[in-house]
Protein backbone atom coordinates (compact mmCIF):
# COMPACT_ATOMS: atom_id res chain seq x y z
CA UNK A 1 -94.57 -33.96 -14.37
CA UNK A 2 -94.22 -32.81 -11.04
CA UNK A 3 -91.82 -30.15 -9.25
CA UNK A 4 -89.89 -32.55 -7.92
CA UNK A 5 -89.04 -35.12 -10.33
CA UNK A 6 -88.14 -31.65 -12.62
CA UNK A 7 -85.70 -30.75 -9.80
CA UNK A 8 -83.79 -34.35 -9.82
CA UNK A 9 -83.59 -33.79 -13.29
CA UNK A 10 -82.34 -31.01 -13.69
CA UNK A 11 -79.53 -31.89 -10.82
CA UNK A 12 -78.82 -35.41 -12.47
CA UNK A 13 -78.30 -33.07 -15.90
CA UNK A 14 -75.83 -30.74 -14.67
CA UNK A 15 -74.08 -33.44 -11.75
CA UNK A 16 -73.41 -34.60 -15.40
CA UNK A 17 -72.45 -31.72 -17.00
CA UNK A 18 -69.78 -31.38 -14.25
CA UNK A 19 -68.52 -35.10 -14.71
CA UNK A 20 -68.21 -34.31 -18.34
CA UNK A 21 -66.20 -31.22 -17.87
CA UNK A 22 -64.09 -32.97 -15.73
CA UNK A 23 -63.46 -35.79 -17.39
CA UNK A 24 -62.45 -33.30 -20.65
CA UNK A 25 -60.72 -31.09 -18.51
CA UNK A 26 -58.94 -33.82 -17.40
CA UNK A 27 -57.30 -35.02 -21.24
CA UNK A 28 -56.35 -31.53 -21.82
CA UNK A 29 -54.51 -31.12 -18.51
CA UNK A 30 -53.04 -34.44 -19.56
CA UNK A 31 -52.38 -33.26 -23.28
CA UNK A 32 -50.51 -30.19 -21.85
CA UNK A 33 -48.40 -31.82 -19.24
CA UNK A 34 -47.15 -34.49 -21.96
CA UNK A 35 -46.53 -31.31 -24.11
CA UNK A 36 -44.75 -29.86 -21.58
CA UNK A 37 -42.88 -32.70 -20.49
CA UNK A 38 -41.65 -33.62 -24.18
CA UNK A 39 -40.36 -30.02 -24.28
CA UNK A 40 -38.43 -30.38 -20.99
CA UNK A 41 -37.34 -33.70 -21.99
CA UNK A 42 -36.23 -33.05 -25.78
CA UNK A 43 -39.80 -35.17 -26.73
CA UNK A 44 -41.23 -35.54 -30.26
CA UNK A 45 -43.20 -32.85 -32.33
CA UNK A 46 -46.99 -34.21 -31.40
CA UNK A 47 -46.35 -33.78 -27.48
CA UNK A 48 -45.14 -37.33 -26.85
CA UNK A 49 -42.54 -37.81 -24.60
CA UNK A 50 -39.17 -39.73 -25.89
CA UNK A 51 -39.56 -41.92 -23.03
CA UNK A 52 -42.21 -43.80 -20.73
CA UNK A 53 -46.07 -43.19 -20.72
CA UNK A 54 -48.65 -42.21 -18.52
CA UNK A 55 -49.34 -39.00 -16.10
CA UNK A 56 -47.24 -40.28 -13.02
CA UNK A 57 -43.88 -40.55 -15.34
CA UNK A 58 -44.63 -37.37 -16.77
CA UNK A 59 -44.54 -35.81 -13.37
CA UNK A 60 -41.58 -37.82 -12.57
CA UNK A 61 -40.26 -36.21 -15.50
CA UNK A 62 -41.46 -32.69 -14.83
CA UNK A 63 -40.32 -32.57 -10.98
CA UNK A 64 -36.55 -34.02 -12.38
CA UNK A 65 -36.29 -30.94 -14.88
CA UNK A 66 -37.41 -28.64 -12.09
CA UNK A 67 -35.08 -29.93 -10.02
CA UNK A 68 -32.30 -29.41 -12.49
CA UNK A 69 -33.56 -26.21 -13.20
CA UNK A 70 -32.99 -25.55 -9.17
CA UNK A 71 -29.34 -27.09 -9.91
CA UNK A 72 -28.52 -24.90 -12.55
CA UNK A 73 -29.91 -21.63 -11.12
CA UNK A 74 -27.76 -22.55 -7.93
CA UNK A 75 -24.80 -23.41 -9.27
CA UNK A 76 -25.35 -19.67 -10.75
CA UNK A 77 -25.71 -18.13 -7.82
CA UNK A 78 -22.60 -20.00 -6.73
CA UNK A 79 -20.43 -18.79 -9.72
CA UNK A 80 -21.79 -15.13 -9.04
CA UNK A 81 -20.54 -15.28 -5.90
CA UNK A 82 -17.27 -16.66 -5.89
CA UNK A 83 -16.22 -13.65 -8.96
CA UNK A 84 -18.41 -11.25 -6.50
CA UNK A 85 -15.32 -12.44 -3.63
CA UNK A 86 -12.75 -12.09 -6.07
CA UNK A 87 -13.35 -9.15 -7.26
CA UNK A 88 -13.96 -7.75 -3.42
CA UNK A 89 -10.41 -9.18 -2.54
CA UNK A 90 -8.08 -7.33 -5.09
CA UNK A 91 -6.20 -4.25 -4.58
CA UNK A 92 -8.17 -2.77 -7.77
CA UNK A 93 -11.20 -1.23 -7.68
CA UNK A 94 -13.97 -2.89 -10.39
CA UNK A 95 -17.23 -1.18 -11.27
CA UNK A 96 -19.53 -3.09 -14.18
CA UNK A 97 -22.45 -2.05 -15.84
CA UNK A 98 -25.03 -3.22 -18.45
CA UNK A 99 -25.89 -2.39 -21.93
CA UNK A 100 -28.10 0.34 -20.87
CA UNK A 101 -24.89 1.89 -18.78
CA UNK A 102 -26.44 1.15 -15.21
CA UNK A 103 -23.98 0.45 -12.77
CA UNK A 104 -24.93 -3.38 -11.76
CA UNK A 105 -21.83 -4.74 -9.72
CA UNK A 106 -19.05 -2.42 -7.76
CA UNK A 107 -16.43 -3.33 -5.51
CA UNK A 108 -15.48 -2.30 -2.10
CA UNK A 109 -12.29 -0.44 -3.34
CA UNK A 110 -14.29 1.59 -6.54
CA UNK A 111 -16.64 2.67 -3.92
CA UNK A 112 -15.16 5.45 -2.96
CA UNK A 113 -15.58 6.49 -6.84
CA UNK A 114 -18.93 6.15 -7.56
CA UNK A 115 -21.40 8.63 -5.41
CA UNK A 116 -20.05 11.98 -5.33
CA UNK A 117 -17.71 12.12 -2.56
CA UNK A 118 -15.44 15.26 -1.85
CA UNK A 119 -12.27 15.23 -3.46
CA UNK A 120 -13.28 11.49 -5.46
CA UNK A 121 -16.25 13.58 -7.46
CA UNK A 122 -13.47 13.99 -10.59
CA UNK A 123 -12.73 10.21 -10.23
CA UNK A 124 -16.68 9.67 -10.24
CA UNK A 125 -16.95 12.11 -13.12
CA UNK A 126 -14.28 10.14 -15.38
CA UNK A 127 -15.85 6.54 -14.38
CA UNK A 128 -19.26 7.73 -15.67
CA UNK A 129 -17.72 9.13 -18.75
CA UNK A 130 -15.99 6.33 -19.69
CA UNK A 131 -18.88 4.14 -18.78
CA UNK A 132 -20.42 6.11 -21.58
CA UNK A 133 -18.24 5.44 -23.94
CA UNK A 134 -17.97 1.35 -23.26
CA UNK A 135 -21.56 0.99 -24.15
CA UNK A 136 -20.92 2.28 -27.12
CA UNK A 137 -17.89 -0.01 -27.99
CA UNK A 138 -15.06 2.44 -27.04
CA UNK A 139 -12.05 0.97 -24.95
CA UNK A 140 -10.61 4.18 -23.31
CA UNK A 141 -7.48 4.88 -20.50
CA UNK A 142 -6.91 7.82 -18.58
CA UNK A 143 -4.94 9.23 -16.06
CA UNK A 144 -6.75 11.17 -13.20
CA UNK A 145 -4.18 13.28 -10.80
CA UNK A 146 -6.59 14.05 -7.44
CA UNK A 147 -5.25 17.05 -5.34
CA UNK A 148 -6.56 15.29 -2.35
CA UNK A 149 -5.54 15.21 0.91
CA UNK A 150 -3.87 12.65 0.59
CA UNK A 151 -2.89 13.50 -3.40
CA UNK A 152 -3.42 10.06 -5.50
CA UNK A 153 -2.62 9.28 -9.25
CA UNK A 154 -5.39 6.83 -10.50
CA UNK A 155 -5.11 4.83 -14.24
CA UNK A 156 -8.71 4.42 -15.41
CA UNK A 157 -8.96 1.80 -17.94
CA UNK A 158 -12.82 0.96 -19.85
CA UNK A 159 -13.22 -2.32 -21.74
CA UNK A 160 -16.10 -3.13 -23.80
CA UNK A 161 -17.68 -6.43 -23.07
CA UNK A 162 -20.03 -8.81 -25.68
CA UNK A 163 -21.39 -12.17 -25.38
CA UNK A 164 -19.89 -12.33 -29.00
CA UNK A 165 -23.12 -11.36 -30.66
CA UNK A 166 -23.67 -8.34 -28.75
CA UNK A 167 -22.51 -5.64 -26.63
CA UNK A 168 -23.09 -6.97 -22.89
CA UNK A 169 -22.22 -3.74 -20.81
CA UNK A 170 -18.90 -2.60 -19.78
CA UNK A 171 -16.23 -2.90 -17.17
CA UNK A 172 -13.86 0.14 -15.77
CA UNK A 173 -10.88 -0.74 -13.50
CA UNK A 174 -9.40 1.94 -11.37
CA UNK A 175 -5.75 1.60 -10.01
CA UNK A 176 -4.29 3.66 -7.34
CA UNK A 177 -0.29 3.98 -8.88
CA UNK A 178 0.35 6.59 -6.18
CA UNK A 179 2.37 4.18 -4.13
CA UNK A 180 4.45 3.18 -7.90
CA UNK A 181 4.62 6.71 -9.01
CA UNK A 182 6.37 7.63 -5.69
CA UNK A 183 8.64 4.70 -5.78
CA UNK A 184 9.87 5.19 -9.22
CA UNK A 185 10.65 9.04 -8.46
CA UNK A 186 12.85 7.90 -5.11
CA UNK A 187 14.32 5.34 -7.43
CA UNK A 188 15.14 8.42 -10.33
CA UNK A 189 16.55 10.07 -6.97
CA UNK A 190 18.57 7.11 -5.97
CA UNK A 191 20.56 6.68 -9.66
CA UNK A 192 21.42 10.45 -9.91
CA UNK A 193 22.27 11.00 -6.29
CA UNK A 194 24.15 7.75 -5.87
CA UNK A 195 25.92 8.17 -9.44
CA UNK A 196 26.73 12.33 -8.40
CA UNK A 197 27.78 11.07 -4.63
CA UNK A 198 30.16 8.27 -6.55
CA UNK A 199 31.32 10.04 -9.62
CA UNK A 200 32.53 13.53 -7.32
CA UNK A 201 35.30 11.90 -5.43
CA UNK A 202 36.07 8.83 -8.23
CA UNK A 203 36.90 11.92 -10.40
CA UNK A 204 38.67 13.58 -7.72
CA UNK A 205 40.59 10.33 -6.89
CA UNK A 206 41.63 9.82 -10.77
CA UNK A 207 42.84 13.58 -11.23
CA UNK A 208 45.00 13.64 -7.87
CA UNK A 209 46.68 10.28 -9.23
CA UNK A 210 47.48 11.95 -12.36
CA UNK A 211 48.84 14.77 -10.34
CA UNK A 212 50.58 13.04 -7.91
CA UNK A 213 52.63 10.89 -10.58
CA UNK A 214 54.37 14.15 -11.68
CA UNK A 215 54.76 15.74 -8.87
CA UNK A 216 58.26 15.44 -6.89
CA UNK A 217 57.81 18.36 -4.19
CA UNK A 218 57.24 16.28 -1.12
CA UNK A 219 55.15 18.66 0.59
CA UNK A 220 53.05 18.46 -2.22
CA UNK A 221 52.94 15.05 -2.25
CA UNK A 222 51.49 15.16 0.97
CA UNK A 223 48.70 17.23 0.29
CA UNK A 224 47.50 14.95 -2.51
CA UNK A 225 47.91 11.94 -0.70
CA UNK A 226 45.96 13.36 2.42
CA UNK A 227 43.18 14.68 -0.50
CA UNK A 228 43.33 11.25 -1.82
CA UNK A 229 42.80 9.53 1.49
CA UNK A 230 40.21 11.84 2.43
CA UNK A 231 37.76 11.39 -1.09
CA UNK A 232 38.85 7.39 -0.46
CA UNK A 233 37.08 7.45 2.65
CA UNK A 234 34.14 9.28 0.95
CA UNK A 235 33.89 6.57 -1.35
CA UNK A 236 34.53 4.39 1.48
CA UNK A 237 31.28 5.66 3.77
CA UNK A 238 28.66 5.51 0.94
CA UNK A 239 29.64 2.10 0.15
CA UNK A 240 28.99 1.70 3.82
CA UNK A 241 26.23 3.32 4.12
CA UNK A 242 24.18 1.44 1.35
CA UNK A 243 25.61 -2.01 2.88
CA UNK A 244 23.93 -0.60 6.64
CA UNK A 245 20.64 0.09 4.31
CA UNK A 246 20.25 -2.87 2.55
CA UNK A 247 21.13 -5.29 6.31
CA UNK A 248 18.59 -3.05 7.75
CA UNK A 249 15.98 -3.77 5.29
CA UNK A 250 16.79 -6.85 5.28
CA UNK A 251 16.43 -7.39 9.41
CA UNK A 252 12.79 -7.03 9.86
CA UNK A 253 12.98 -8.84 12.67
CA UNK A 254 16.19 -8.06 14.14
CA UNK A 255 17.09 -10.05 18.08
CA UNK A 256 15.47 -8.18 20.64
CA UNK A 257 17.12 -8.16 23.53
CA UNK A 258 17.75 -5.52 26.12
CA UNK A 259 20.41 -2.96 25.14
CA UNK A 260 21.44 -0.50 28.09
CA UNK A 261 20.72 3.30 26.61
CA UNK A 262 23.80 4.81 28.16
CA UNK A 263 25.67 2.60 26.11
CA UNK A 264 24.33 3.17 22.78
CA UNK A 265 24.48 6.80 23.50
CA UNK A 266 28.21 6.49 24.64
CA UNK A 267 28.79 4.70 21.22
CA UNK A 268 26.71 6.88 18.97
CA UNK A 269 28.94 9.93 20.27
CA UNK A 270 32.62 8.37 20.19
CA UNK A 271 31.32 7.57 17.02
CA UNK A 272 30.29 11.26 16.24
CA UNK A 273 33.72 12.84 18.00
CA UNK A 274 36.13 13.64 15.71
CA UNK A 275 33.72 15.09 13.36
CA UNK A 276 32.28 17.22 16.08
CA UNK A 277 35.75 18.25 17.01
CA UNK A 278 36.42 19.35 13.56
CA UNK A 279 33.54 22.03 13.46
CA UNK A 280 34.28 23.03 16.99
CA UNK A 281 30.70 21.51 18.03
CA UNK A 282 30.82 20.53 21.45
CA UNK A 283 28.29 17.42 22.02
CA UNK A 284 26.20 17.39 25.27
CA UNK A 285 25.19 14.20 26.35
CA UNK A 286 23.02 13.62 29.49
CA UNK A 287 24.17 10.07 30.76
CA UNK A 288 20.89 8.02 31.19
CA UNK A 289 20.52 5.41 34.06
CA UNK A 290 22.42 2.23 33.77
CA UNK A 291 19.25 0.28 34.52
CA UNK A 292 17.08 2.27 31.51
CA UNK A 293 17.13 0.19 28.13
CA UNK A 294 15.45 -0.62 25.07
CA UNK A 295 14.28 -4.08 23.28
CA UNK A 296 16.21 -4.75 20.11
CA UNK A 297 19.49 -5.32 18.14
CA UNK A 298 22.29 -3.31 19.59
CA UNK A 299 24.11 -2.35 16.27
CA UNK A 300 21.23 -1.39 14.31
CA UNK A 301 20.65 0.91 17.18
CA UNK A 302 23.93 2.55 17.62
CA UNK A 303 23.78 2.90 14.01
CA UNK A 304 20.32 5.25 14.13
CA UNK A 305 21.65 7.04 16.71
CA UNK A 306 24.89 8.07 15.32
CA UNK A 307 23.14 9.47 12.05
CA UNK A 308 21.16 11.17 13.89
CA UNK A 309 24.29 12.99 15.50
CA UNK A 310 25.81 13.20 12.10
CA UNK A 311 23.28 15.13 10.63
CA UNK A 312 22.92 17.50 13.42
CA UNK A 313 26.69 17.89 13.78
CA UNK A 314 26.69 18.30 9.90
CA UNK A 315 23.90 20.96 9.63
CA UNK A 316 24.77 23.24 12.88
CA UNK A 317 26.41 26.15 12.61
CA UNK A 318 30.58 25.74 13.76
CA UNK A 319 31.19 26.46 17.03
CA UNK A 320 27.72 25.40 18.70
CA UNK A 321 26.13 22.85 20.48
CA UNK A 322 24.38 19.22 19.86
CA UNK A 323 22.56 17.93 23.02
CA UNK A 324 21.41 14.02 23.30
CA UNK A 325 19.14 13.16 26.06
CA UNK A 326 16.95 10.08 27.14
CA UNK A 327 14.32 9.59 29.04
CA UNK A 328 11.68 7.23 29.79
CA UNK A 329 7.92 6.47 31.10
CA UNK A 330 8.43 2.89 31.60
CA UNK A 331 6.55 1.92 28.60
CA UNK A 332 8.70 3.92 25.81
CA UNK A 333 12.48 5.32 25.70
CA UNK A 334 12.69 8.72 23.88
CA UNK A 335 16.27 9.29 22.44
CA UNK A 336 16.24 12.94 21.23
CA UNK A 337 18.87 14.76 19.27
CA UNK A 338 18.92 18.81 19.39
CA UNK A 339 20.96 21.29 17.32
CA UNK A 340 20.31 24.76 17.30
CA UNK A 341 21.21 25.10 13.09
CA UNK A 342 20.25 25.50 9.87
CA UNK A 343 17.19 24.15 10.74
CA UNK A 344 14.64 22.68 7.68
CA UNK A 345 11.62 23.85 5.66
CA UNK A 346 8.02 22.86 6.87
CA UNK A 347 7.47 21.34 3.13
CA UNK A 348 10.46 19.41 3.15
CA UNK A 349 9.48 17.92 6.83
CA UNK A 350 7.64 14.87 5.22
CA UNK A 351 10.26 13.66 2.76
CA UNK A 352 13.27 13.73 4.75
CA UNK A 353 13.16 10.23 5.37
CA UNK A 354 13.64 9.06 2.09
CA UNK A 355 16.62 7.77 0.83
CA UNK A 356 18.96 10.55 -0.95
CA UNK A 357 16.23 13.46 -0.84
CA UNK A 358 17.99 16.57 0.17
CA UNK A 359 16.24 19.30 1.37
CA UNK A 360 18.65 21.90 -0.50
CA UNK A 361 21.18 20.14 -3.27
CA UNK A 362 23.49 22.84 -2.67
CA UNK A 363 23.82 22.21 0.48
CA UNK A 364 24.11 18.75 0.28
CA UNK A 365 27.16 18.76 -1.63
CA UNK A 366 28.88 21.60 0.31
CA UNK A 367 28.51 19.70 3.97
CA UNK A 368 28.94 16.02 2.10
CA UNK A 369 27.51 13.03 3.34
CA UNK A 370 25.12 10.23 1.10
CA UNK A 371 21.64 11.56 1.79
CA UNK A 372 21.06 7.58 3.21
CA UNK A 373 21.47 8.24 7.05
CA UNK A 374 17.62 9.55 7.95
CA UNK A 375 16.29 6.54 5.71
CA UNK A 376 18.55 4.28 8.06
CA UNK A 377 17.16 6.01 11.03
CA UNK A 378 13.37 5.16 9.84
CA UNK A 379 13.90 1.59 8.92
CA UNK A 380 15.45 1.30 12.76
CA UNK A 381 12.53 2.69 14.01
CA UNK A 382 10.60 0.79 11.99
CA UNK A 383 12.46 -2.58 12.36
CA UNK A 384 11.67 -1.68 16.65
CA UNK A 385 8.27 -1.38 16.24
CA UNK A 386 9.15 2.51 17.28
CA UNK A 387 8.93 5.56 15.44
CA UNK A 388 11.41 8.83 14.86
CA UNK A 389 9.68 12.15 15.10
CA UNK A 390 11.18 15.56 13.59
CA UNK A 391 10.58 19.13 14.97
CA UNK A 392 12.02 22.01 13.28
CA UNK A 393 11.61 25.74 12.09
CA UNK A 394 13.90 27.17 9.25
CA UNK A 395 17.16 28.84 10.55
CA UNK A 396 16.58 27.66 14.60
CA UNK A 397 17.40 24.21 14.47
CA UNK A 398 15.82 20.65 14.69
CA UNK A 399 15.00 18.09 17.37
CA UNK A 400 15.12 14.53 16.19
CA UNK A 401 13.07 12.04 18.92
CA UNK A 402 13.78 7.96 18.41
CA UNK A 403 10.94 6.77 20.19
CA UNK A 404 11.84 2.70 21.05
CA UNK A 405 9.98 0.32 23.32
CA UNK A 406 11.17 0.03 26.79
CA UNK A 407 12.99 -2.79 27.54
CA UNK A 408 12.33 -4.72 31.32
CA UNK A 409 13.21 -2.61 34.16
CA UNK A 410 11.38 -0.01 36.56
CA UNK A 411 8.15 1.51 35.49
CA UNK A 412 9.38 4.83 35.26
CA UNK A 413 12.47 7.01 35.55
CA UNK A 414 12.46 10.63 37.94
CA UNK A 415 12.80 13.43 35.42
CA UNK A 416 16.27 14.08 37.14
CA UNK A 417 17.51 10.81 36.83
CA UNK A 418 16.21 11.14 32.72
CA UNK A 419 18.06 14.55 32.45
């Protein structure tokens, strides 16, 4: 036989081997995608699907689990999400971690926690120490006090969390109760002072009664009933002042109109007078410009004013002076109180402001008052979209500045004309 007929052979042989191996190749490709399809599709145990025949419905088949598969893993992602913006939107701070203790999910406000940071490395310390414990099954709280600045009370609380077969990871939740913590101490402050401040002249008031209905020397008389009107009026003023506290909280958007300065300083002091005059403290007032005034609510203004006169009529030494000036730039009016004296302590400078705090109790009860009138000034400011500003060293005196938005007039006042 010659070389050539050997060669088409040959080729005819294996062009058939191929066909062969295709056509075999072919029923098992065919034999797994039915076995695969039955599994997608819930088929019998030899491979067969449930439903229809032949390779195009298999695919069918196969591309519509896919495709639900696709559905599924979206609707995931979706889920994920939406928790992810939940969790990024609340005031707490979230961190979560696996079974393993990895850290796999932590919110904008616990990020400040986790990573070493400065003063925040105890809070990081405690979150990785609990997150040891949650992985093995131990729910823990704690409180962390950081030193700062700013000094911050956190509550640390570590849940366990399962799948209900096994342990899953963990989640810690970190709370910032500064804000709380402070509020429930001013409100402590508020029931003792207000219940001392009510209780000193009610007592007073119930033992010159008693005194006065056996007494029958008229001079005497007299003095009890002018002692008596005196603690009534007392009573009288921290009733008032709390009422003035609670409208101005209330007014947090008082009327804004434009309120001539000189008038609410004219007020403020008339107001002021006969206290003044008692104590021999002579009042200086700088008259501003008719044409200088401030946007806002006329009372409420008046009302900041005169407490700030009040307290530095009340703290100066008898005999001295209390200046009041305003002035201007056109944008702002700065309303600024000066006594010359007991003056107050640098650590006291930040808490003034709040309702009842005294900086010495002693001296609180000796000069009177309800420990409500600098909270009234702040909640003015506040209320104007202004501020109030304190200067002051210990035994020199204080400056008070009411800084208030300028109401329409000329762009700026001469530093004469502002005093």
């Amino acid at each position: 036989m010659s070389d050539p007929v050997v060669g088409a052979l040959v080729t005819s042989g294996l062009a058939l081997v191929v066909v062969l191996w295709a056509l075999l190749n072919r029923r098992a490709l065919r034999r797994r995608l039915a076995a695969i399809t039955a599994r997608l599709d819930g088929g019998d145990a030899d491979g067969e699907p449930a439903t229809g025949g032949g390779a195009e419905g298999r695919l069918d088949r196969l591309e519509h689990a896919a495709t639900q598969a696709v559905s599924r893993v979206t609707a995931a992602e979706v889920r994920v999400g939406r928790l992810e913006g939940a969790l990024g939107s609340v005031s707490l701070g979230v961190v979560v971690c696996d079974e393993h203790g990895e850290i796999v999910y932590c919110n904008e406000q616990a990020a400040p926690f986790v990573g070493a940071r400065h003063s925040d490395f105890l809070a990081e310390r405690a979150v990785l120490e609990l997150i040891r414990g949650v992985v093995k099954g131990e729910a823990q709280t704690r409180t962390l006090d950081l030193y700062g600045p700013p000094r911050r009370t956190l509550n640390v609380v570590a849940v366990p969390l399962d799948d209900g077969w096994r342990s899953i990871g963990g989640a810690v939740v970190i709370e910032d109760v500064s804000e709380r913590r402070r509020v429930d101490a001013m409100r402590r402050d508020f029931v003792a002072n207000i219940s001392h401040e009510l209780k000193t002249p009610v007592g007073a008031l119930g033992l010159l009664a008693e005194t006065l209905g056996g007494e029958d020397d008229p001079d005497v008389v007299r003095r009890l009933a002018a002692r008596m009107q005196l603690e009534s009026q007392r009573v009288a003023r921290i009733i008032d002042d709390l009422l003035d506290l609670s409208r101005i909280e209330s007014e947090e958007a008082p009327l804004r109109e434009p309120v001539p300065v000189h008038l609410v300083v004219a007020q403020a002091v008339e107001r002021v007078r006969a206290a003044a005059d008692q104590r021999g403290i002579v009042i200086e007032s700088t008259e501003a410009p008719s044409r200088v005034s401030v946007l806002g609510d006329r009372r409420q203004l008046v009302s900041a004013l005169y407490n700030l006169l009040e307290n530095a009529v009340k703290y100066s030494h008898a005999n001295s002076n209390v200046d009041v000036r305003a002035r201007t730039d056109g944008r702002w009016v700065e309303l600024t109180v000066c006594d010359h004296g007991i003056g107050i302590p640098g650590r006291d400078l930040e808490r003034i402001f709040e309702r009842f705090y005294r900086v010495d109790q002693g001296r609180g009860r000796d000069t009177g008052g309800t420990g409500l009138g600098l909270a009234i000034v702040r909640h003015v400011a506040a209320n104007h979209r202004g501020e109030v500003r304190v200067e002051s060293h210990e035994g020199e005196g204080s400056t008070f500045t009411l800084r208030l938005p300028a109401g329409p007039g000329p762009v700026a006042v001469t530093q004469a004309e502002a005093g």
